[in-house]
Protein backbone atom coordinates (compact mmCIF):
# COMPACT_ATOMS: atom_id res chain seq x y z
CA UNK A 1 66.79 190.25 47.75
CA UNK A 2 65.81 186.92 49.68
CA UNK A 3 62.71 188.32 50.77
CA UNK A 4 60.88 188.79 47.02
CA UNK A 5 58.06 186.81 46.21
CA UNK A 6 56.75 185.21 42.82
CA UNK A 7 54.09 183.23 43.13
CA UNK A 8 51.06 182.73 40.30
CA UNK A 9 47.73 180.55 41.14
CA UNK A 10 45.18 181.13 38.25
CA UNK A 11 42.22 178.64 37.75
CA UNK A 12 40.89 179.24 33.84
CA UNK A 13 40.23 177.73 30.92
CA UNK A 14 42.54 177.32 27.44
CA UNK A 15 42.05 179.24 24.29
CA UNK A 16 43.67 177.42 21.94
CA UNK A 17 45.13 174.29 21.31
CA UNK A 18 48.65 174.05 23.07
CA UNK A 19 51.97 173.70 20.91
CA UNK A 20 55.12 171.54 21.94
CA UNK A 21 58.10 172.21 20.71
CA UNK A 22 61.81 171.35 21.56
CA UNK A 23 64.76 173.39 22.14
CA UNK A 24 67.89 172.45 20.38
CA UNK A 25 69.02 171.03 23.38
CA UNK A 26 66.10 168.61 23.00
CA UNK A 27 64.15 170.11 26.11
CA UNK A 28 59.89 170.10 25.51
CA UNK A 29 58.23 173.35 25.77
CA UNK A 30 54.70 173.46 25.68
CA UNK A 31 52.75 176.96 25.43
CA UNK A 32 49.39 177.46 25.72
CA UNK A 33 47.29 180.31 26.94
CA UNK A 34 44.44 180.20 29.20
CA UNK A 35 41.59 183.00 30.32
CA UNK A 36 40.48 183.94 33.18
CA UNK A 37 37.26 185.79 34.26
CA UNK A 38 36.88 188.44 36.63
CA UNK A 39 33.46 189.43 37.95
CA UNK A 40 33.10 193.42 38.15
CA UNK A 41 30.50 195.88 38.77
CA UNK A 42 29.67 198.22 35.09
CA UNK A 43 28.84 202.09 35.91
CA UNK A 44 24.98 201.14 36.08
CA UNK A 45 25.85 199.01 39.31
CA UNK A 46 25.22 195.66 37.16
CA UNK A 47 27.95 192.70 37.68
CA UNK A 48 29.64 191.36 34.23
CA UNK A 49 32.69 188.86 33.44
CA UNK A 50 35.93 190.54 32.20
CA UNK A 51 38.05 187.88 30.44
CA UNK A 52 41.71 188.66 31.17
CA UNK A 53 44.10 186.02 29.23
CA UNK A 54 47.76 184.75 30.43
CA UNK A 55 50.32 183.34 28.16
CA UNK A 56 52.02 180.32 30.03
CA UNK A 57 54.85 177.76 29.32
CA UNK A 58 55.93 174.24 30.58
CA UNK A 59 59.21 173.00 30.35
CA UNK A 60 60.85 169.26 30.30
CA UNK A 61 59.39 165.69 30.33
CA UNK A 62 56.05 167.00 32.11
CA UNK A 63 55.23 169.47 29.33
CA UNK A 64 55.53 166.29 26.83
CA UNK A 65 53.08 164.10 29.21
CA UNK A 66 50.54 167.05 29.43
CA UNK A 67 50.29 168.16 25.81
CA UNK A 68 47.99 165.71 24.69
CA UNK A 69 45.56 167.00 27.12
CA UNK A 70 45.50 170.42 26.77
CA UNK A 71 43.00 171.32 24.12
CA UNK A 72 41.20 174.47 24.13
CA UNK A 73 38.28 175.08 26.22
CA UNK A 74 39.82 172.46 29.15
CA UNK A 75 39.51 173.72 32.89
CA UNK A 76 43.15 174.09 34.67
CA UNK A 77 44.80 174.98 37.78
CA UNK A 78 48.12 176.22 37.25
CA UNK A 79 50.90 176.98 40.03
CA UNK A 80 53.81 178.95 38.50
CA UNK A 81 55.95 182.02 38.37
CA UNK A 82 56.23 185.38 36.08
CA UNK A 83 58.79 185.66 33.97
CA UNK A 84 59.74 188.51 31.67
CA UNK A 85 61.78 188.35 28.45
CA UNK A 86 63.32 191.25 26.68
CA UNK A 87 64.66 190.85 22.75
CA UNK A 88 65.59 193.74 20.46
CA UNK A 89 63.43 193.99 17.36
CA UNK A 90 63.61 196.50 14.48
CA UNK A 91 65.67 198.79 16.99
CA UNK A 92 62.89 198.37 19.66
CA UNK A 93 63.41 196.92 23.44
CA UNK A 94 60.55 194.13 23.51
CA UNK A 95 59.51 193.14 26.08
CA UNK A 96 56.93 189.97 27.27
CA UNK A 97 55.70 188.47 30.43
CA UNK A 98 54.55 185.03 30.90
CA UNK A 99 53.52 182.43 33.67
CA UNK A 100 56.50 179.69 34.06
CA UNK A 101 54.21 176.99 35.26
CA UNK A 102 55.74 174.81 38.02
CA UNK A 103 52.67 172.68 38.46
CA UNK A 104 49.51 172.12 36.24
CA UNK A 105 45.71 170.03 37.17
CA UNK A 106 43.63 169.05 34.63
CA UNK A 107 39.99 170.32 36.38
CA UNK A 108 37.01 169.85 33.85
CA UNK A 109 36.90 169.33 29.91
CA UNK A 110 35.88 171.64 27.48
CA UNK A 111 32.35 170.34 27.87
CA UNK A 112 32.58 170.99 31.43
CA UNK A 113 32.95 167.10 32.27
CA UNK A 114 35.39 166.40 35.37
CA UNK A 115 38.34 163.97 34.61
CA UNK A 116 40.29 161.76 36.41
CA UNK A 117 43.98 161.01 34.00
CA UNK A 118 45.01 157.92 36.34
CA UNK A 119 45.68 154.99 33.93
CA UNK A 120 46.08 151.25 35.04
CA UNK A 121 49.35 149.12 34.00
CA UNK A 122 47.36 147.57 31.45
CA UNK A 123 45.48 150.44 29.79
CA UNK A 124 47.46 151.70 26.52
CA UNK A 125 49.56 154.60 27.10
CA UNK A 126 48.55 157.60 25.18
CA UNK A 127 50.66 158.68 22.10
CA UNK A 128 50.96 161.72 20.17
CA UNK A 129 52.06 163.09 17.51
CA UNK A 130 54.50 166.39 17.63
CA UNK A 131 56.32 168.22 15.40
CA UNK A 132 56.07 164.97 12.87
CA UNK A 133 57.42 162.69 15.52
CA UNK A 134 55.57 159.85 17.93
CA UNK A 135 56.53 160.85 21.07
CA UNK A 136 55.11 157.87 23.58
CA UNK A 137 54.68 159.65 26.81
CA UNK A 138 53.50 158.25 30.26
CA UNK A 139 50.23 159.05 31.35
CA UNK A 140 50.03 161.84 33.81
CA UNK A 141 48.48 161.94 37.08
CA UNK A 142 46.03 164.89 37.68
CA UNK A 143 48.63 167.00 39.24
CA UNK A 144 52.07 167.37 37.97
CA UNK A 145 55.40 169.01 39.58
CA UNK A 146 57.43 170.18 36.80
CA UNK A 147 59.98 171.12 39.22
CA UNK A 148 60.96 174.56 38.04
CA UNK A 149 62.21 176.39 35.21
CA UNK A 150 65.62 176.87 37.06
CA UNK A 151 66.77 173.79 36.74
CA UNK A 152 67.15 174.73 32.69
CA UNK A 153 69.73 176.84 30.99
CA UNK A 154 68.79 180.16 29.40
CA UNK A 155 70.44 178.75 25.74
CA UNK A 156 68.13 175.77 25.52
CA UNK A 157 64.88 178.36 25.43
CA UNK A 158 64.07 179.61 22.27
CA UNK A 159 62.91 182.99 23.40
């Protein structure tokens, strides 16, 4: 239907360090997970955070250039899409949903610190090390457009 809408805007912070991996097709995906508080009132009329946590993926050439700088604890706006994926295990129908990020901004460090990513021609470019290769990638600017996750064929994800 033309008219269906899937949109995802979360602002929260990462739980873990994120992981890179490639497909065999040689496509990047980076996961990473990030939490998200939501203020609401407890039965004695006292306001509390609720931490609800999203599991999210990147895909392509961005995904390799943001990597480095998603360690746990780092602030992030993400702009993205839900996507479900189903899998049979031990005679079960699995199922799992997860935010297909589009776009990612790199808000605060873990320390709470504000960052700005922009790099001059003659700073170094940052390198990192994944899955026992050096992979030199380009730094990013604060906001990315990772284009979408249709512009990939189903066979090159690993899930």
């Amino acid at each position: 239907m033309a008219n269906d809408l899937n949109v995802v805007a979360l602002v929260g912070r990462l739980t873990r360090e994120s992981e890179l991996r490639f497909s065999s097709g040689g496509m990047a995906i980076c996961r990473f997970s990030i939490a998200v508080n939501r203020r609401k009132r407890t039965a004695d009329n006292k306001w509390e955070d609720e931490a609800n946590f999203f599991d999210c993926t990147m895909f392509g050439k961005s995904a390799e250039a943001m990597n480095q700088y998603l360690e746990k604890g780092r602030q992030v706006s993400i702009l993205g899409e839900l996507r479900q994926s189903r899998w049979e295990q031990d005679g079960q129908t699995r199922t799992r949903v997860e935010i297909a990020v589009n776009s990612l901004q790199l808000l605060a460090s873990a320390s709470g610190e504000r960052s700005d990513y922009r790099r001059t021609e003659n700073q170094n470019k940052p390198q990192g090390s994944y899955n026992n290769a050096r992979v030199s990638a380009p730094a990013p600017t604060p906001v990315m457009d990772m284009g979408g996750p249709e512009q990939f064929d189903d066979d090159q994800i690993p899930f």
